[in-house]
Protein backbone atom coordinates (compact mmCIF):
# COMPACT_ATOMS: atom_id res chain seq x y z
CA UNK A 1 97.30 111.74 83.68
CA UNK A 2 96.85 112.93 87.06
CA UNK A 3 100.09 114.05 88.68
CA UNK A 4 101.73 113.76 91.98
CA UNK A 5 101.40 117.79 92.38
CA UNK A 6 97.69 117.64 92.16
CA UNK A 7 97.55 114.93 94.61
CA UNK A 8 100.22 116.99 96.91
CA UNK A 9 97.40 119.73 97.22
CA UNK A 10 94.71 116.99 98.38
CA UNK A 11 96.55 115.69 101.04
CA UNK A 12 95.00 116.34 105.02
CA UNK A 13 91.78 116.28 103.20
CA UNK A 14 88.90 113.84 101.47
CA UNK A 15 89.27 113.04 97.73
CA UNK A 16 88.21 109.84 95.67
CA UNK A 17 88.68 108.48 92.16
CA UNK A 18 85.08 109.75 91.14
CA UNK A 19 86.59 112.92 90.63
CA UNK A 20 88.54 111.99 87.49
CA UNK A 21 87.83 109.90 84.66
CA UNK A 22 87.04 106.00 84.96
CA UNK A 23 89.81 105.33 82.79
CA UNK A 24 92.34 107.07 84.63
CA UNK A 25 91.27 106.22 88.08
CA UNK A 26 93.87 103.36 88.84
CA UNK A 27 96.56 105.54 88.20
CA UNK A 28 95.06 108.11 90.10
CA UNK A 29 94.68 105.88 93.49
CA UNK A 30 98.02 104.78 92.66
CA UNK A 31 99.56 108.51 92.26
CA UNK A 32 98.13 109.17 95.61
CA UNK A 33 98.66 106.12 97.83
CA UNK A 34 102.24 107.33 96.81
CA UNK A 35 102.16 110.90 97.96
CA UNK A 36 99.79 109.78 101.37
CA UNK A 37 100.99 106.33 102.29
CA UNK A 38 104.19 104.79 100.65
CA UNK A 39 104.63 103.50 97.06
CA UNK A 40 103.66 100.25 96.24
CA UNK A 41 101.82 98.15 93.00
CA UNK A 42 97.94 98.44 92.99
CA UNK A 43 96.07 95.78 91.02
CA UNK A 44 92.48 95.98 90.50
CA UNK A 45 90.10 94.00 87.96
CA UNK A 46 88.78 95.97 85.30
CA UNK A 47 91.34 98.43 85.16
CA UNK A 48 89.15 100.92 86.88
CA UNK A 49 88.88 101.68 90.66
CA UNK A 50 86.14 103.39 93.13
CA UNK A 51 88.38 104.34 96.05
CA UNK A 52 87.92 107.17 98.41
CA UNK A 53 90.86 108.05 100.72
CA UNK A 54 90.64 110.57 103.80
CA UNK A 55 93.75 111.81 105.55
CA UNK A 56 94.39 113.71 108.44
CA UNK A 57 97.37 114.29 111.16
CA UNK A 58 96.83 114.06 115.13
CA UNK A 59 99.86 115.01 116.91
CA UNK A 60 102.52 112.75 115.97
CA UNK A 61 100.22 110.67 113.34
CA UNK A 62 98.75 110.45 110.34
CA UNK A 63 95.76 109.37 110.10
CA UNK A 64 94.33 108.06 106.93
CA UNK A 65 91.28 105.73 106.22
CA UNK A 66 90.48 104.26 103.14
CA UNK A 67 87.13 102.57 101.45
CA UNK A 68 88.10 100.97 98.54
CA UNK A 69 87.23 97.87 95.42
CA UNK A 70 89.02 94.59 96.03
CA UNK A 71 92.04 94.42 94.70
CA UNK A 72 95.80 93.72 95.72
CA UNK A 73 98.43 96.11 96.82
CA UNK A 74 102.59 94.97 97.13
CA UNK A 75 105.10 97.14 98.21
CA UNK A 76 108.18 95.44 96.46
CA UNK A 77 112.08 96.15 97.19
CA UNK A 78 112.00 98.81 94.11
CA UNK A 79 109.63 100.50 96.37
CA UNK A 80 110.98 100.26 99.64
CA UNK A 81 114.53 101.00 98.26
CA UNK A 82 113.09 104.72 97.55
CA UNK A 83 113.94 105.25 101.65
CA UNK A 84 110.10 106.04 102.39
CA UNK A 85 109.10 103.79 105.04
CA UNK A 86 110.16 105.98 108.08
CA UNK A 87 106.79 104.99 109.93
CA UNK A 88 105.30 101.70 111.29
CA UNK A 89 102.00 101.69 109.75
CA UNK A 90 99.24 100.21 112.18
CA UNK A 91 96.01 99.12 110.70
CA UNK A 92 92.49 98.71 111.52
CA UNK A 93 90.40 96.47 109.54
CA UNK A 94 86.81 98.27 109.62
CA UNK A 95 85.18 96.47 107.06
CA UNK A 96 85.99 93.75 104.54
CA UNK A 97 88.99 91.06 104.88
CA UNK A 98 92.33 91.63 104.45
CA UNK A 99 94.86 88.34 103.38
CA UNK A 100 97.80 90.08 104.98
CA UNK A 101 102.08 88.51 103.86
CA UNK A 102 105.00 89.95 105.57
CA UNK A 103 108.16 89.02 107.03
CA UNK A 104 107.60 85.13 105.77
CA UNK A 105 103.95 85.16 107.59
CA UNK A 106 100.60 85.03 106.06
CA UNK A 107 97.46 86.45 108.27
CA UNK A 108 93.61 87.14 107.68
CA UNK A 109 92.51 90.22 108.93
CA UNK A 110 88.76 90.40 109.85
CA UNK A 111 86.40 93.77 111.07
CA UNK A 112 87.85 95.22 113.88
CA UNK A 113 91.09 93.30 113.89
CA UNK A 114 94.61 95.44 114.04
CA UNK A 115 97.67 94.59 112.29
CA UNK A 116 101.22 96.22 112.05
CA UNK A 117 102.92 96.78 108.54
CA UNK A 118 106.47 97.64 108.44
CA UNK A 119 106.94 99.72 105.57
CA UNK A 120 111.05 99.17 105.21
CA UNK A 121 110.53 95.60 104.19
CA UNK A 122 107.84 94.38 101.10
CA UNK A 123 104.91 93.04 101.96
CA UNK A 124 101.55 92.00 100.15
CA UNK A 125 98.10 91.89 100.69
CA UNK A 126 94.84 91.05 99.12
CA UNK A 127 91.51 92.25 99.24
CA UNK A 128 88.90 89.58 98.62
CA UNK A 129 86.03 91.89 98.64
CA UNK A 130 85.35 95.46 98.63
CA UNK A 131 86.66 96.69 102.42
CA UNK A 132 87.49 100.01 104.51
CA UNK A 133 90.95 100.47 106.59
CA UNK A 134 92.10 102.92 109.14
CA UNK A 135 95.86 103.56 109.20
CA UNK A 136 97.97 105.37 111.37
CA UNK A 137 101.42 105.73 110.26
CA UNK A 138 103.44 106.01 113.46
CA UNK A 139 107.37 107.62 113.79
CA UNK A 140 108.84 104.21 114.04
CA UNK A 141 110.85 105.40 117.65
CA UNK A 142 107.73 106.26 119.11
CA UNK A 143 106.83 102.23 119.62
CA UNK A 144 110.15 102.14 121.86
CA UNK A 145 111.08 98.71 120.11
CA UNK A 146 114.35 97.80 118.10
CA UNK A 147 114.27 97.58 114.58
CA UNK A 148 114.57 93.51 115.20
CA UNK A 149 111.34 93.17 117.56
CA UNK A 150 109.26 95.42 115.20
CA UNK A 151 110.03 92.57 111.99
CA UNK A 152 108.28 89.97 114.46
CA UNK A 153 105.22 91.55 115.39
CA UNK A 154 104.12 92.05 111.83
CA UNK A 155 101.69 90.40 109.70
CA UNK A 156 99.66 88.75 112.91
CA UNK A 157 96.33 89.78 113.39
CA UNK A 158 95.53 91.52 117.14
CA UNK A 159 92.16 90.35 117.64
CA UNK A 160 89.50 92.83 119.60
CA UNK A 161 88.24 89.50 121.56
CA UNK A 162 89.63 91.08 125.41
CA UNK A 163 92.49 92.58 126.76
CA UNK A 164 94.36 95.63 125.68
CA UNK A 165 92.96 94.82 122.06
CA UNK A 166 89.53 94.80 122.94
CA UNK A 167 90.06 98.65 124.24
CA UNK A 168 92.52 99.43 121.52
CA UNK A 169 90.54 98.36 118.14
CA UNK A 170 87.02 100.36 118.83
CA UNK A 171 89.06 103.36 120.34
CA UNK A 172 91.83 103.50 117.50
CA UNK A 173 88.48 103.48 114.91
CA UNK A 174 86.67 106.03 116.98
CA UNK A 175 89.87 108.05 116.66
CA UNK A 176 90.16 107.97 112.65
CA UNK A 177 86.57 109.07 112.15
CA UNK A 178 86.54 111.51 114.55
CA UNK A 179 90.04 113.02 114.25
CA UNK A 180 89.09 116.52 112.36
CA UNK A 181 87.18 117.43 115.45
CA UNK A 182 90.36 117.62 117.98
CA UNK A 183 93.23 120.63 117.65
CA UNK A 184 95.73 122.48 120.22
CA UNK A 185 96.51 120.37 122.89
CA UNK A 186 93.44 117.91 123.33
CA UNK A 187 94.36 116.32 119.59
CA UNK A 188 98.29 116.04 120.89
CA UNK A 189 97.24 114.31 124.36
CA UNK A 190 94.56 112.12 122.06
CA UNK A 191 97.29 111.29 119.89
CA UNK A 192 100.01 110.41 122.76
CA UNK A 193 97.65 108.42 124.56
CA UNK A 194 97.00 106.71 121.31
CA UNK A 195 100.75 106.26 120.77
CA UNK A 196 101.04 104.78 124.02
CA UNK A 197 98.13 102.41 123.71
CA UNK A 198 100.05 101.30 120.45
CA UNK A 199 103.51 100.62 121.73
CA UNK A 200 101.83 99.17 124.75
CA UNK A 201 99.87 96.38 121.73
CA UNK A 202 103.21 96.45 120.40
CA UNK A 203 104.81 95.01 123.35
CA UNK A 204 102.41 92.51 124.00
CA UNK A 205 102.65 90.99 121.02
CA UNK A 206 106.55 90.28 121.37
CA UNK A 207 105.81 89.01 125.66
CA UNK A 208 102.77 86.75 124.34
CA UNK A 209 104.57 85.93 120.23
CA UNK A 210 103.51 82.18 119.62
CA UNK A 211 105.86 79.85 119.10
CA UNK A 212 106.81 80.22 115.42
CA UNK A 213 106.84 77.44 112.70
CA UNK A 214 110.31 76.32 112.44
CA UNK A 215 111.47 78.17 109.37
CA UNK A 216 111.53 75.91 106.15
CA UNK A 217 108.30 74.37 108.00
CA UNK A 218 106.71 78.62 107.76
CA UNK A 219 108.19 78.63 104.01
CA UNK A 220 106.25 75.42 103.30
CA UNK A 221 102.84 76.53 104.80
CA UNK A 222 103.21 80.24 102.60
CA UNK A 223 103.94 77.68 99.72
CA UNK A 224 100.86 76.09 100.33
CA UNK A 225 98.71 78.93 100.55
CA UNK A 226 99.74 80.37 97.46
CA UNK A 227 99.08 77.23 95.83
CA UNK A 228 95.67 76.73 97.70
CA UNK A 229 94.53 80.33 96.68
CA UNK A 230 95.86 79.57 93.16
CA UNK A 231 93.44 76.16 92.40
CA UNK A 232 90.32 77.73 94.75
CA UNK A 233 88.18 77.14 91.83
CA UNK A 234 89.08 73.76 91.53
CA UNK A 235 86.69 71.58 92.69
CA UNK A 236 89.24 69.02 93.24
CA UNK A 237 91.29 70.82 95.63
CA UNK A 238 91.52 68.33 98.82
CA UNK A 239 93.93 68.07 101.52
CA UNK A 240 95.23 64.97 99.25
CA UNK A 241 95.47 66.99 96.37
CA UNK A 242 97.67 69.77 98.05
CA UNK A 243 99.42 67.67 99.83
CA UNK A 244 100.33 65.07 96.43
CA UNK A 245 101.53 68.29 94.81
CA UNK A 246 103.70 69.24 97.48
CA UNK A 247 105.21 65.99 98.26
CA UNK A 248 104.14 65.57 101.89
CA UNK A 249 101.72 63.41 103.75
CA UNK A 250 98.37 64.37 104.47
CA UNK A 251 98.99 64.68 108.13
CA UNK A 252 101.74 66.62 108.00
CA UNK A 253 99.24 69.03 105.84
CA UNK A 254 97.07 69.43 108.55
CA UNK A 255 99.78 69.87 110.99
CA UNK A 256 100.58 72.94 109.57
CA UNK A 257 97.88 74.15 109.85
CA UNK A 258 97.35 73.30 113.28
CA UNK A 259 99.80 75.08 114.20
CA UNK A 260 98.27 78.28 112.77
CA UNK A 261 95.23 77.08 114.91
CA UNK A 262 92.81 76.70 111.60
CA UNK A 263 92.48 73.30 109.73
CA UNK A 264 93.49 73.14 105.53
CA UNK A 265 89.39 72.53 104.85
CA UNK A 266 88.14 75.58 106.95
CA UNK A 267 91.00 77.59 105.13
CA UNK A 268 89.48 76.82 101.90
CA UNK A 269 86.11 77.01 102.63
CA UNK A 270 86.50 80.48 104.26
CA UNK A 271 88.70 81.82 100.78
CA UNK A 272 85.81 80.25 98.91
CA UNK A 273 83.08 82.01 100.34
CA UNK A 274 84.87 85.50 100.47
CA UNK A 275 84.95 85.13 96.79
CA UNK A 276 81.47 83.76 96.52
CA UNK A 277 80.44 86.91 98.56
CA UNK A 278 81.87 89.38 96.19
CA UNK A 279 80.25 87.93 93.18
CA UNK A 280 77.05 87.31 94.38
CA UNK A 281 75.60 90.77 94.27
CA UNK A 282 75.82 91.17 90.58
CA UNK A 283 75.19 87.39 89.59
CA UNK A 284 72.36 85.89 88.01
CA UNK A 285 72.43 82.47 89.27
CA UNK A 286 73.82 81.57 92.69
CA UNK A 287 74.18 77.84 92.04
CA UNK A 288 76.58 78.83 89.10
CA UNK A 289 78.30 81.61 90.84
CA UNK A 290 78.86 78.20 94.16
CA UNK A 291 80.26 76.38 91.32
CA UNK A 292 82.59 78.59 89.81
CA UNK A 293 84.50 78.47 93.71
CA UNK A 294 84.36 74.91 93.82
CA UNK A 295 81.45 74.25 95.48
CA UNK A 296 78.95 71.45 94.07
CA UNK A 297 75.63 73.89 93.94
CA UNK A 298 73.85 75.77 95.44
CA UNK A 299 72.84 73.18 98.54
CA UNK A 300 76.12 72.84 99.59
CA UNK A 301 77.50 76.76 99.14
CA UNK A 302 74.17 77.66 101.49
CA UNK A 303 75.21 75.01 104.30
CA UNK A 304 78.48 76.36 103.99
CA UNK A 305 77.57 79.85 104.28
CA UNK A 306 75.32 79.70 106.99
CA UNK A 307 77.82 77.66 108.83
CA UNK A 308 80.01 80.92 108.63
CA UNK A 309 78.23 83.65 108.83
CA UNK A 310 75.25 82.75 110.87
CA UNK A 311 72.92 83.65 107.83
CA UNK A 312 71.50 82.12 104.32
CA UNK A 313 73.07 83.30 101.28
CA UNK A 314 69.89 84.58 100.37
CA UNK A 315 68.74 86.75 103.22
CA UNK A 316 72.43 88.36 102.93
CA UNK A 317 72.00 88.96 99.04
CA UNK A 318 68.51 90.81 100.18
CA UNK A 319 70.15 92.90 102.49
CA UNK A 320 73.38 93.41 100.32
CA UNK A 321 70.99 94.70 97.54
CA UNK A 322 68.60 96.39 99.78
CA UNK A 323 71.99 98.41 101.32
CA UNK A 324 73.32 99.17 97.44
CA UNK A 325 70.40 100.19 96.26
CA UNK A 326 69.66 104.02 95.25
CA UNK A 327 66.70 103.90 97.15
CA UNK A 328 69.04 103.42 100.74
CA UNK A 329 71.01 106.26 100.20
């Protein structure tokens, strides 16, 4: 067993699961997620984990990216009750998705997106596919918001599309890759203009917060979602279906998700192919692989795919392959 000691001795620096056993690696991500981050419940498939996690502190912040399998984390009360949440974490989603629950909300976060996590209440999230995340664990009085304000500002997604976000998202990335290079005072004026940049995001988000989902309507739509991501394999999952099992109308389904400006069918569809993604590079058949997510072959996954990401499911298995192979490195 790895201990938290040996991780103590890693931290400010690179280290990854390759360096132990296969067997023990889990337990080793999870023993030092706990020493760098917070605790919280790791799940991966397979029992084993390739994970590699590099920390660093500018300033005021820690800095810490991580490239990592899919797999689910969840930081439960147990955890939280340990008194070790005494930073807002902030998050940038470099690669990957990220199916983000918190405070009764549910978010997606996509490649360059930014999300807050407050680490004194639980929260979940998922990891469809293998992904890499920048985090900067900020003093939670350095955002110069109340403890109230900061529990309504997480679990949305900040999205780099203009704005302060456009500027904040490639510069906050920039920063974690490049944060070794700064010391003295250029790394502490890096890191307060960072700071500022992030309690500027953070007010923004409470002067521009949407309108939220009255509250049993929010504890419906979570319900929902679970459920949805529960059946995604079944072929049989349509809006009538959800809605039959949840004893509402079929336009009140939609509604929902209206007002999380998606619709139920593009939900699906996008969970569908995230999965489909992950499996493809080490499947055999494609059309079986479409099926298994509830698609009816391979016709349909490719119009489906393309639709999304602008590509055919073959050209991006090429250039998946091509980019895994030993031959690319």
């Amino acid at each position: 067993m790895t201990g938290e000691a040996d991780i103590e001795e890693r931290r400010g620096q690179v280290f990854c699961t390759s360096s132990v056993p296969a067997r023990e690696s889990l337990e080793f991500w999870h023993d030092a997620v706990l020493a760098t981050l917070v605790g919280m419940d790791i799940r991966a498939e397979g029992g084993t984990y390739d994970a590699t996690m590099r920390t660093d502190r500018l300033g005021e912040l820690r800095i810490t990216t991580v490239d990592c399998d899919p797999g689910e984390v969840h930081r439960g009360s147990g955890y939280v009750a340990r008194g070790d949440g005494t930073e807002v974490f902030v998050a940038v989603q470099a690669s990957g998705t990220a199916q983000v629950e918190q405070d009764g909300r549910y978010t997606e976060l996509r490649p360059g997106d930014i999300a807050f996590f407050e680490t004194v209440r639980p929260y979940r999230t998922r990891f469809p596919e293998r992904f890499q995340l920048k985090i900067f664990a900020v003093p939670r009085g350095l955002l110069g918001q109340p403890e109230s304000a900061l529990g309504r500002i997480t679990a949305r997604a900040i999205r780099p599309v203009g704005g302060l976000a456009a500027l904040l998202s490639p510069f906050m990335a920039r920063l974690a890759d490049t944060s070794e290079s700064y010391s003295g005072p250029v790394a502490d004026r890096l890191a307060d203009s960072a700071v500022g940049l992030l309690a500027a995001a953070a007010a923004q988000q409470l002067d521009t917060e949407p309108a939220e989902l009255p509250g049993a309507e929010r504890v419906l739509l979570l319900r929902v979602q679970r459920f949805i991501r529960w059946h995604l394999a079944d072929a049989d999952l349509t809006p009538a279906a959800i809605a039959r099992a949840h004893g509402i109308s079929v336009r009140y389904l939609h509604r929902l998700f209206e007002q999380e400006g998606t619709t139920v069918v593009h939900w699906i569809r996008r969970l569908r192919l995230q999965e489909c993604r992950r499996e493809l590079p080490d499947a055999t058949s494609m059309g079986s692989v479409a099926r298994r997510w509830g698609f009816s072959g391979a016709p349909h996954f490719g119009r489906a795919f393309r639709r999304e990401y602008g590509t055919s499911p073959t050209d991006w298995l090429l250039g998946e392959r091509a980019r895994l192979s030993p031959e690319a490195s």
